[in-house]
C-alpha atoms as a PDB file:
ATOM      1  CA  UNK A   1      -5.590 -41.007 -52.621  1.00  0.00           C
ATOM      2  CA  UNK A   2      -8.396 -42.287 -50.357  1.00  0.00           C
ATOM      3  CA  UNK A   3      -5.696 -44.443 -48.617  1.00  0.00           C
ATOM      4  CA  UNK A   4      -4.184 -41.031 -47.880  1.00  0.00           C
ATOM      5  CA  UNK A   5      -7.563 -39.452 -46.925  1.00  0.00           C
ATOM      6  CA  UNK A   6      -8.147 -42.390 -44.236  1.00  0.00           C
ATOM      7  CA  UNK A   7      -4.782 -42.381 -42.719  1.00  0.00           C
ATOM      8  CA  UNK A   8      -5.116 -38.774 -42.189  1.00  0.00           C
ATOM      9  CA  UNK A   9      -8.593 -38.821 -40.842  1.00  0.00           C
ATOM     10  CA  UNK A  10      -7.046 -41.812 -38.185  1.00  0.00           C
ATOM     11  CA  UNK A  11      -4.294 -39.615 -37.538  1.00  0.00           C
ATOM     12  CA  UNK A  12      -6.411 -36.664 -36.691  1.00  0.00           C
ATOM     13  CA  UNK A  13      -9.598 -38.457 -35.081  1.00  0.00           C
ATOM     14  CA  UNK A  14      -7.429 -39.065 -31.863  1.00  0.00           C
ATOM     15  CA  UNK A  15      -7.099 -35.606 -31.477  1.00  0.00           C
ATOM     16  CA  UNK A  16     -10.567 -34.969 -31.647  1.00  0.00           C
ATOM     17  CA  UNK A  17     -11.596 -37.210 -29.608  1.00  0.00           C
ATOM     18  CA  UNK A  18      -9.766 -36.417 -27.257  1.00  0.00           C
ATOM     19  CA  UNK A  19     -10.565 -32.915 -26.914  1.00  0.00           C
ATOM     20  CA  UNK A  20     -13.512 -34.067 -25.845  1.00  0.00           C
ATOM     21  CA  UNK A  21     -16.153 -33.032 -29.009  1.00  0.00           C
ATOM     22  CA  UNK A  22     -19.240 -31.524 -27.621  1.00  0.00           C
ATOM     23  CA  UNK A  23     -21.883 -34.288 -28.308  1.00  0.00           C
ATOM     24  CA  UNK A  24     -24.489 -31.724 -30.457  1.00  0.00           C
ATOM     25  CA  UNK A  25     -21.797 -29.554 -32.342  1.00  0.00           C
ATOM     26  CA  UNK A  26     -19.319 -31.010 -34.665  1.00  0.00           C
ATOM     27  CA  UNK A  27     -15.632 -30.384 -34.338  1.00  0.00           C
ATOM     28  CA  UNK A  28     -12.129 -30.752 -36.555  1.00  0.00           C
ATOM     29  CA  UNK A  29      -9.046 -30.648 -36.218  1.00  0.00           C
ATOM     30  CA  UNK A  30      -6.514 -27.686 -37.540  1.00  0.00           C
ATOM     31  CA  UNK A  31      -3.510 -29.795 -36.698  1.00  0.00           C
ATOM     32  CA  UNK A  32      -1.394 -30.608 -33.557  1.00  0.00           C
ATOM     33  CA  UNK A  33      -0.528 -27.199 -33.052  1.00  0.00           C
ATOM     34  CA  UNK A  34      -3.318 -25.361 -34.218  1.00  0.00           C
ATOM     35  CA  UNK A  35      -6.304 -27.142 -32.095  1.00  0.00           C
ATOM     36  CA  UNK A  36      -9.432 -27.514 -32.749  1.00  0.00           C
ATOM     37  CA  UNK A  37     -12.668 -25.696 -34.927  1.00  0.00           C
ATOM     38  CA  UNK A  38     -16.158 -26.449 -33.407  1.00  0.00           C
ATOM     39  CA  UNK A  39     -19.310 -25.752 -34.916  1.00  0.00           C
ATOM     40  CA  UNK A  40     -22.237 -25.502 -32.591  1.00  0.00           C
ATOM     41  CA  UNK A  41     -24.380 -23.051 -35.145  1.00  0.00           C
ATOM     42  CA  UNK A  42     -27.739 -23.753 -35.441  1.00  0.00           C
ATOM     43  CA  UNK A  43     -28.249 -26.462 -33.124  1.00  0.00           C
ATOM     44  CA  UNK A  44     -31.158 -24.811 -31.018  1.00  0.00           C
ATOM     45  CA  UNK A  45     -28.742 -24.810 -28.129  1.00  0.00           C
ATOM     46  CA  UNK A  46     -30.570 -22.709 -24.667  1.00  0.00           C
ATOM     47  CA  UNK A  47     -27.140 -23.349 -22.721  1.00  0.00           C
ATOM     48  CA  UNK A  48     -23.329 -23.512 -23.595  1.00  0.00           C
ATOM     49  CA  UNK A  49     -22.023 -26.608 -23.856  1.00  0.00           C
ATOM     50  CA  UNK A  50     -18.129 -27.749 -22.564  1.00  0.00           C
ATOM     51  CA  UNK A  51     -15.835 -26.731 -25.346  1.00  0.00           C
ATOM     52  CA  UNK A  52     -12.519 -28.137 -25.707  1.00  0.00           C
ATOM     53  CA  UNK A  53      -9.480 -26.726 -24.017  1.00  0.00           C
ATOM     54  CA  UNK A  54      -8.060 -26.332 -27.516  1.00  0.00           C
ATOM     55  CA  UNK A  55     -10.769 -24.832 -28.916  1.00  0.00           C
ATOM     56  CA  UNK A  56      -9.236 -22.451 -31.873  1.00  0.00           C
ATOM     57  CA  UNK A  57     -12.613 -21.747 -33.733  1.00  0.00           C
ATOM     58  CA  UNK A  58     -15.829 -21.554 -31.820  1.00  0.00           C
ATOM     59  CA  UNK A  59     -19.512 -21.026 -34.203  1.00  0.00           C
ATOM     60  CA  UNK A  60     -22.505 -20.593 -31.236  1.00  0.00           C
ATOM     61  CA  UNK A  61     -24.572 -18.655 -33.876  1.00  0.00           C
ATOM     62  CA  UNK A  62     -27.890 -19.133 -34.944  1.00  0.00           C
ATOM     63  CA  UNK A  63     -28.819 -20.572 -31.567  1.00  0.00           C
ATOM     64  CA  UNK A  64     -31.276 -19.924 -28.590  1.00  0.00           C
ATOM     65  CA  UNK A  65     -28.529 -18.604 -25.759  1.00  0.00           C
ATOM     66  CA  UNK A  66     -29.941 -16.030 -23.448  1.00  0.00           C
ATOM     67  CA  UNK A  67     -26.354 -15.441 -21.568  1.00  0.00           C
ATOM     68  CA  UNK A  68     -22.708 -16.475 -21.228  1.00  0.00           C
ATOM     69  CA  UNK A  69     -22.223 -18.396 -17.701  1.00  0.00           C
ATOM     70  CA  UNK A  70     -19.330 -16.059 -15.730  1.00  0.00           C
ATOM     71  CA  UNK A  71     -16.111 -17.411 -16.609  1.00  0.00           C
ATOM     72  CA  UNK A  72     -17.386 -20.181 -19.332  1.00  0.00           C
ATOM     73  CA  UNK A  73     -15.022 -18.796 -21.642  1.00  0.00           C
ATOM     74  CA  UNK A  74     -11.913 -17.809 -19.565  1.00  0.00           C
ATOM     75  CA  UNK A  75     -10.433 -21.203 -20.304  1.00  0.00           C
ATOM     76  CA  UNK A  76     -10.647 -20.796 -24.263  1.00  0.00           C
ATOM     77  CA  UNK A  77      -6.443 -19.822 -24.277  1.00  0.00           C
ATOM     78  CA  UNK A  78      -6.233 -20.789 -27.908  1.00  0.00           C
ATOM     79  CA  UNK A  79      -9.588 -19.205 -29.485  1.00  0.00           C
ATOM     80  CA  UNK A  80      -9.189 -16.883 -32.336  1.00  0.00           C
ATOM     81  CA  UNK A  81     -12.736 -16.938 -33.762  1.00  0.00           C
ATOM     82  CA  UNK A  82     -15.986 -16.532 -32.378  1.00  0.00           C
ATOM     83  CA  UNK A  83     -19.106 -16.148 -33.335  1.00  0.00           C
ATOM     84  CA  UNK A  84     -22.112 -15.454 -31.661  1.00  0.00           C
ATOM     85  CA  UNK A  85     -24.588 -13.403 -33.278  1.00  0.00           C
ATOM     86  CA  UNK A  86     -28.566 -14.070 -33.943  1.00  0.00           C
ATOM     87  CA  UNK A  87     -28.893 -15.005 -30.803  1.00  0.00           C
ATOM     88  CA  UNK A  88     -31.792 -13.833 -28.531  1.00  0.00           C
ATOM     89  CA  UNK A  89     -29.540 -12.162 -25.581  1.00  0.00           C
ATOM     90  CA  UNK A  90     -31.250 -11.045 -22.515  1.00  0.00           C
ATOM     91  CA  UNK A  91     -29.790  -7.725 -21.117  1.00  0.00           C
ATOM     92  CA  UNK A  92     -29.592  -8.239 -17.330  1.00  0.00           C
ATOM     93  CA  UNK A  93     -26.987  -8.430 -14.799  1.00  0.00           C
ATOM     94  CA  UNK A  94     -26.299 -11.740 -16.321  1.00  0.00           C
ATOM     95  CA  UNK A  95     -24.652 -10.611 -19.780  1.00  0.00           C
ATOM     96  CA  UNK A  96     -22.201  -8.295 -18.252  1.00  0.00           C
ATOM     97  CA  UNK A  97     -19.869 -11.275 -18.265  1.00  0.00           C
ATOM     98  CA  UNK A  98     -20.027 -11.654 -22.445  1.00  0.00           C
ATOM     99  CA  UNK A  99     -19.848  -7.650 -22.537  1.00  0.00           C
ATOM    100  CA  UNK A 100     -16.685  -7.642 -20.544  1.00  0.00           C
ATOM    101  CA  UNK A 101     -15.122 -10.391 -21.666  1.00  0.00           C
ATOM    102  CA  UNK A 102     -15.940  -9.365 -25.469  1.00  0.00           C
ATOM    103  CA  UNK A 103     -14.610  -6.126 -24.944  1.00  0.00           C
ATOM    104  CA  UNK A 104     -11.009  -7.617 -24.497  1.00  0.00           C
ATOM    105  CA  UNK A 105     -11.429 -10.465 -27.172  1.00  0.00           C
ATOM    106  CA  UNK A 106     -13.145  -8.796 -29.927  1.00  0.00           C
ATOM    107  CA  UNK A 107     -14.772  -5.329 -30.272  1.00  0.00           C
ATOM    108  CA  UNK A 108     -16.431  -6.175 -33.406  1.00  0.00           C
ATOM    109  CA  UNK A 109     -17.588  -9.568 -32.290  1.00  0.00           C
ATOM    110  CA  UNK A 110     -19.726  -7.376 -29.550  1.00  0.00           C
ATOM    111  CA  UNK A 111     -20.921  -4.571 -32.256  1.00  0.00           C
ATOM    112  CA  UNK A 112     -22.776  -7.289 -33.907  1.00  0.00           C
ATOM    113  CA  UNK A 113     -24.721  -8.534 -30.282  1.00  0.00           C
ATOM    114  CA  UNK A 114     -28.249  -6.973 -29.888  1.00  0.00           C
ATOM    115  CA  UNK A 115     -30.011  -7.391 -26.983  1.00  0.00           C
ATOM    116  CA  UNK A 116     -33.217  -9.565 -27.216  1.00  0.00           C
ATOM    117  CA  UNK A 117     -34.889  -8.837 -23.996  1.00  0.00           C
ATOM    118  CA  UNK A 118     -35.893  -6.830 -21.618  1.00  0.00           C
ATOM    119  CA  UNK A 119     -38.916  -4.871 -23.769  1.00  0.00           C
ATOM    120  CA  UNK A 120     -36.824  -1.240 -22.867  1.00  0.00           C
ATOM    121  CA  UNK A 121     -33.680  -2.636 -24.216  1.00  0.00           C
ATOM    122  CA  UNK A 122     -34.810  -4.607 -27.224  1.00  0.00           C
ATOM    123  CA  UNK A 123     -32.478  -4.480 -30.087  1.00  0.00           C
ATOM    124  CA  UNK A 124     -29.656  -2.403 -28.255  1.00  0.00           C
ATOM    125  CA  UNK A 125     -26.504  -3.262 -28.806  1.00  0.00           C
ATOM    126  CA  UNK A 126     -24.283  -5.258 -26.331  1.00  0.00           C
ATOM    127  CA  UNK A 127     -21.416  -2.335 -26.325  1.00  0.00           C
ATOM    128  CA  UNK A 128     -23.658   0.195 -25.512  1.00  0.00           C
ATOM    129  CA  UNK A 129     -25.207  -0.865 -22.172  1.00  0.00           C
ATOM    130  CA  UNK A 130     -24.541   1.216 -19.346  1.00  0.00           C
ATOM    131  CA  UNK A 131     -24.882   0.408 -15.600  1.00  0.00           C
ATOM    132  CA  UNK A 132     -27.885   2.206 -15.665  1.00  0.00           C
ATOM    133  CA  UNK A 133     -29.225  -0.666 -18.179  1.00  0.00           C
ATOM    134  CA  UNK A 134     -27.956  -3.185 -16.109  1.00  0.00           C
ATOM    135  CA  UNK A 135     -28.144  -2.011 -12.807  1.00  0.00           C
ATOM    136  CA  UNK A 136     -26.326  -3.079  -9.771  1.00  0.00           C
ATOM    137  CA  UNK A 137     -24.584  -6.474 -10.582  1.00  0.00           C
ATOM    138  CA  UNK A 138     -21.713  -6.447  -8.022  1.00  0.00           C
ATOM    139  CA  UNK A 139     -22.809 -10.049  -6.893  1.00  0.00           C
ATOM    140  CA  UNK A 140     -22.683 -11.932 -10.444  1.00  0.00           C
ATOM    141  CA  UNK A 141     -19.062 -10.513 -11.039  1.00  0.00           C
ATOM    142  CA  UNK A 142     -16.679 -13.596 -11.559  1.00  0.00           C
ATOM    143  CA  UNK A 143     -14.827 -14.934  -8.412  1.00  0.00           C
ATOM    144  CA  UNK A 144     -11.688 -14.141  -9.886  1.00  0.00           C
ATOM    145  CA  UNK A 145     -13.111 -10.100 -10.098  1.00  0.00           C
ATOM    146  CA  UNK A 146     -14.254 -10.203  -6.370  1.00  0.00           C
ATOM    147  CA  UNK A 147     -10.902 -11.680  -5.035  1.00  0.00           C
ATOM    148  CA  UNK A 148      -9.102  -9.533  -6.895  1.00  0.00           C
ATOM    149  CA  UNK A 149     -11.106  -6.575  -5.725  1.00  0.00           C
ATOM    150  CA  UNK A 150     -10.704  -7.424  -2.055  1.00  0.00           C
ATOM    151  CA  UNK A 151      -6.994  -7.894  -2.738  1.00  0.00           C
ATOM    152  CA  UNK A 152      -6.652  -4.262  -3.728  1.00  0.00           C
ATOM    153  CA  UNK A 153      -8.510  -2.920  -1.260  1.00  0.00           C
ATOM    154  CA  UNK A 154      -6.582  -4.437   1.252  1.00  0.00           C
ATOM    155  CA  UNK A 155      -3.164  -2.919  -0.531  1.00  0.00           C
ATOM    156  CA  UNK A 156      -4.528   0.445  -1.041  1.00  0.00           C
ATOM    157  CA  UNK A 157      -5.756   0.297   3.521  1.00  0.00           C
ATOM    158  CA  UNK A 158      -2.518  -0.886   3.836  1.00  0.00           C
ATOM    159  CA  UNK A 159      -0.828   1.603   2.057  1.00  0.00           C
ATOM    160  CA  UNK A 160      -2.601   4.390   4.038  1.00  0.00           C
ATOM    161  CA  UNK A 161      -1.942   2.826   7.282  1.00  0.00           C
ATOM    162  CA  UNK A 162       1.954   3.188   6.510  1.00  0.00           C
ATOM    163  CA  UNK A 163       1.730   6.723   4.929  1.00  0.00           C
ATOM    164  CA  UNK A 164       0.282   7.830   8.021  1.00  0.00           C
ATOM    165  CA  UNK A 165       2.416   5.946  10.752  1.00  0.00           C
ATOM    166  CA  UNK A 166       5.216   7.451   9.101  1.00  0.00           C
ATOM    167  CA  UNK A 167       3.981  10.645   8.808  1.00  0.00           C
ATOM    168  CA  UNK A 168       3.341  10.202  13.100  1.00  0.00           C
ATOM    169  CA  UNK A 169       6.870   9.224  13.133  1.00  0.00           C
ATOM    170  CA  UNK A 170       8.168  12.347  11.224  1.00  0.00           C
ATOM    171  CA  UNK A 171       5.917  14.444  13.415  1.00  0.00           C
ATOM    172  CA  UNK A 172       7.217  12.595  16.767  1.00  0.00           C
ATOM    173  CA  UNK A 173      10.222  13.314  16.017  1.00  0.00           C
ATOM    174  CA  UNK A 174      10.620  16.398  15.272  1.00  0.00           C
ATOM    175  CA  UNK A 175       8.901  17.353  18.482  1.00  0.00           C
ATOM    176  CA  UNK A 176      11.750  14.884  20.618  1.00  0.00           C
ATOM    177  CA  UNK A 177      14.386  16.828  18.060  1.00  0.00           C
ATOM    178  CA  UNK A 178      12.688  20.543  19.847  1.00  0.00           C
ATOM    179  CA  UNK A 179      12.742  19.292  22.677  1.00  0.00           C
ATOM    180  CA  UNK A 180      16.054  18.281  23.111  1.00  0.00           C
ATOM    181  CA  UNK A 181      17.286  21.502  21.646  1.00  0.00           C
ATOM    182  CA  UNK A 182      15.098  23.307  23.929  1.00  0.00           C
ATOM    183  CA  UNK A 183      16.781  21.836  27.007  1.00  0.00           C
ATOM    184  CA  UNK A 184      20.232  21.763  25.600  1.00  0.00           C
ATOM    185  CA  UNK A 185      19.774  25.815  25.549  1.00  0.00           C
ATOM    186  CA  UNK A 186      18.291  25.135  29.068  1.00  0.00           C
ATOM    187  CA  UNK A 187      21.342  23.855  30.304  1.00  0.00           C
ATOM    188  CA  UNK A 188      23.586  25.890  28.519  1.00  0.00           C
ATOM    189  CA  UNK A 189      22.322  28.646  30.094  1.00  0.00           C
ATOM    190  CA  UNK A 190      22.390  27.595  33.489  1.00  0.00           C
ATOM    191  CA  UNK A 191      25.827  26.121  33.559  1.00  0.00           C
ATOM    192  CA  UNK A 192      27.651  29.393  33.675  1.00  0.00           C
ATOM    193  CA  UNK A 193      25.719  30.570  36.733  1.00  0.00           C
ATOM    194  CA  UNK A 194      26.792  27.583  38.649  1.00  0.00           C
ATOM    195  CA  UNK A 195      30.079  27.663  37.755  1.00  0.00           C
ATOM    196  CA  UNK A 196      30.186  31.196  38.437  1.00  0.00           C
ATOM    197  CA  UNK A 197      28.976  30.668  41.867  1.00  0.00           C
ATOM    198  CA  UNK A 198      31.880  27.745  42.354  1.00  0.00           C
ATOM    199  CA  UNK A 199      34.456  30.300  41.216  1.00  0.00           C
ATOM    200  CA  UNK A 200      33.217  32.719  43.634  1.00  0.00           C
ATOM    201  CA  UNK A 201      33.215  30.178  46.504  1.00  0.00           C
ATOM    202  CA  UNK A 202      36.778  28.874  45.495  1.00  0.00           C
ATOM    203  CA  UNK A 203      38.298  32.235  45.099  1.00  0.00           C
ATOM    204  CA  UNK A 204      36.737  33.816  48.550  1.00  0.00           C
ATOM    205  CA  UNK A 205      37.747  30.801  50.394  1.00  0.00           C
ATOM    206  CA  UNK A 206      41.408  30.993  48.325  1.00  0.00           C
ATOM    207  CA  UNK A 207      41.508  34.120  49.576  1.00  0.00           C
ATOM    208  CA  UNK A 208      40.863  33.408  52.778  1.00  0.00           C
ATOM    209  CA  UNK A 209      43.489  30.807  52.503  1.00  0.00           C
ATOM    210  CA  UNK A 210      46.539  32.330  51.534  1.00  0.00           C
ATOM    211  CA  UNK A 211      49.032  30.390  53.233  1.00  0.00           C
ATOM    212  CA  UNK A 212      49.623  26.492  52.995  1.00  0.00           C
ATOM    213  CA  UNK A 213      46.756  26.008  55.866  1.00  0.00           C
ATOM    214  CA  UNK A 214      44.106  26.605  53.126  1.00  0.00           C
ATOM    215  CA  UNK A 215      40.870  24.915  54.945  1.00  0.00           C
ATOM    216  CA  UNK A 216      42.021  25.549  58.304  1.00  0.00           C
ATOM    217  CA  UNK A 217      41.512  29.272  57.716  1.00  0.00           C
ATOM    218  CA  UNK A 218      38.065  28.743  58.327  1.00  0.00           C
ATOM    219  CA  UNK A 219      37.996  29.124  61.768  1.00  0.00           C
ATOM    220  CA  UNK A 220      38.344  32.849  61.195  1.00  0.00           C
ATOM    221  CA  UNK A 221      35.068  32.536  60.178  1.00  0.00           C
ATOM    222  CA  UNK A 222      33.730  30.570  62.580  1.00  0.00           C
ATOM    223  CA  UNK A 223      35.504  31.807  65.801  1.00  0.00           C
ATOM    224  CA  UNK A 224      34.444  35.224  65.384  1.00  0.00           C
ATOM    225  CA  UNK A 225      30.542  34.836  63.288  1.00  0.00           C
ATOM    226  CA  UNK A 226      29.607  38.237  64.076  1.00  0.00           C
ATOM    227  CA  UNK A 227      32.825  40.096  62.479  1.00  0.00           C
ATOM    228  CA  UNK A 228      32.258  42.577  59.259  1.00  0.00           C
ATOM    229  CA  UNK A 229      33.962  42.249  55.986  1.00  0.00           C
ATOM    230  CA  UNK A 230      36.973  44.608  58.281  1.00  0.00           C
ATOM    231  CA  UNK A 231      36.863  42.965  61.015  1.00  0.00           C
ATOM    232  CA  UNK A 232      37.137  39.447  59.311  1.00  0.00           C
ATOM    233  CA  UNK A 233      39.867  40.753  57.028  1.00  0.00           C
ATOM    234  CA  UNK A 234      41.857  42.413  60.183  1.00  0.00           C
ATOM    235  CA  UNK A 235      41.302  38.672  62.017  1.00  0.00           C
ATOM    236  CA  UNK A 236      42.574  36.594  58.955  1.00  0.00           C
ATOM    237  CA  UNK A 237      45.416  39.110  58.395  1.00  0.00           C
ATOM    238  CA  UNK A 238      46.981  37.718  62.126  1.00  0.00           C
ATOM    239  CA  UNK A 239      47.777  34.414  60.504  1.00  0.00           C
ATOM    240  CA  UNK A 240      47.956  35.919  56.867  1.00  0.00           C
ATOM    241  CA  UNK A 241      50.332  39.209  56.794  1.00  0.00           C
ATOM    242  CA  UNK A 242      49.753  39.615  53.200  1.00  0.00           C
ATOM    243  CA  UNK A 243      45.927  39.502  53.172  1.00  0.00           C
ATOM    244  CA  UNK A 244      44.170  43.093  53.361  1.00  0.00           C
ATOM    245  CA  UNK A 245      40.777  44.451  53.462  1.00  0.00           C
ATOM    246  CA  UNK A 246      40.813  45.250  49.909  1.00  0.00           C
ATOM    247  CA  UNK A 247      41.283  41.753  49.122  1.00  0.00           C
ATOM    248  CA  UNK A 248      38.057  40.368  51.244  1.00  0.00           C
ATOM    249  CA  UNK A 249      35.980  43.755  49.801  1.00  0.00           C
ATOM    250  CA  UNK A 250      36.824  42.679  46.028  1.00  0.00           C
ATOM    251  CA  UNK A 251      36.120  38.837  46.758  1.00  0.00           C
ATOM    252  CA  UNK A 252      32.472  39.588  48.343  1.00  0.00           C
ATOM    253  CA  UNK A 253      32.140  42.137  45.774  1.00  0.00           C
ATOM    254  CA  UNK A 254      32.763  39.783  42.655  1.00  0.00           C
ATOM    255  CA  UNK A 255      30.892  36.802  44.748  1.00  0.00           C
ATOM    256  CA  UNK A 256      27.894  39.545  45.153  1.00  0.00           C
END
């Protein structure tokens, strides 16, 4: 049996020893895959020492810690169990780390935290501090917190700045879309004039041309300027028998 009990304690001193043992707390192993237990209770510690990555079981009770450093204990993957009472905390800025990050490990690990210090706040407990406690503590927020902050805010500007291009764009466009419409009436409306005027040009000067010398006709026109709508028609009816009066009349008429 106590050749057992030393070839067990060889197999498992590697492993603590090479998590690295903090050099006033004790530590043991739980097995390969279950890490390791450290005991740091009662050891009149005023700071946190380095814990091992694989720390499973973590005892900081009974000791004189003030505060948590920001992001001491974000590495602790593994830790299941952790106790930290009868400890004289000091409720500043600089426990709003332990609050926070006790609020997502353990609530009941935090109902049993009292604050130690300042006089106001003596004996409150941890989970009960509000910012008006604490005050502003923006600037002893973890790294992590401000990057990520700064990282949102840029998404959320960004996101504006798109919502209201693209509302620009919708609005741009719908006044190109009027406009276009507006000067496709335009247009409609002053095509028919113009080709009514053509109409009236080509059928006056078809009439004028009745026979096979169409443009030639024109020197009716011009040979005689002064000539009325009779006298134009009785001149044009020389070279065209079939043209009358009535015809020129109804052409200036309809070209009127």
């Amino acid at each position: 049996m106590e050749l057992l009990a030393v070839l067990g304690c060889a197999l498992l001193l590697p492993t603590v020893l090479g998590e690295d043992c903090p050099s006033q707390c004790s530590c043991w192993s739980l097995g390969e895959p279950w890490g390791t237990g450290v005991d740091c209770s009662s050891r009149g510690l005023r700071a946190l020492p380095a814990l091992p990555r694989l720390t499973r079981i973590l005892h900081l009770h009974n000791n004189s810690l003030a505060s948590i450093p920001a992001g001491a204990l974000d590495g602790l993957g593994h830790l299941q169990e952790l106790q930290l009472w009868d400890n004289p905390w000091h409720c500043d800025c600089h426990i709003l780390y332990l609050k926070l990050w006790l609020q997502d490990f353990s609530a009941p690990a935090l109902t049993r935290l009292r604050c130690a210090s300042p006089a106001p706040l003596g004996m409150k407990p941890l989970g009960q501090l509000t910012g008006n406690d604490l005050g502003v503590c923006t600037r002893l927020l973890p790294t992590k917190c401000l990057q990520f902050f700064w990282r949102d805010l840029i998404l959320i500007a960004g996101a504006v700045i798109t919502l209201l291009l693209v509302a620009w764009a919708l609005k741009f466009s719908k006044k190109l879309v009027c406009q276009l419409r507006l000067g496709s009436r335009r247009l409609r409306r002053s095509t028919p004039k113009t080709h009514k005027v053509s109409h009236c040009e080509f059928t006056a000067h078809q009439h004028l041309s009745v026979s096979q010398g169409a443009w030639q006709d024109h020197s009716c026109v011009q040979e005689n300027p002064a000539l009325s709508s009779s006298g134009l028609g009785a001149s044009c009816h020389q070279k065209h028998p079939d043209y009358t009066d009535q015809t020129l009349n109804a052409t200036l008429i309809e070209c009127s």
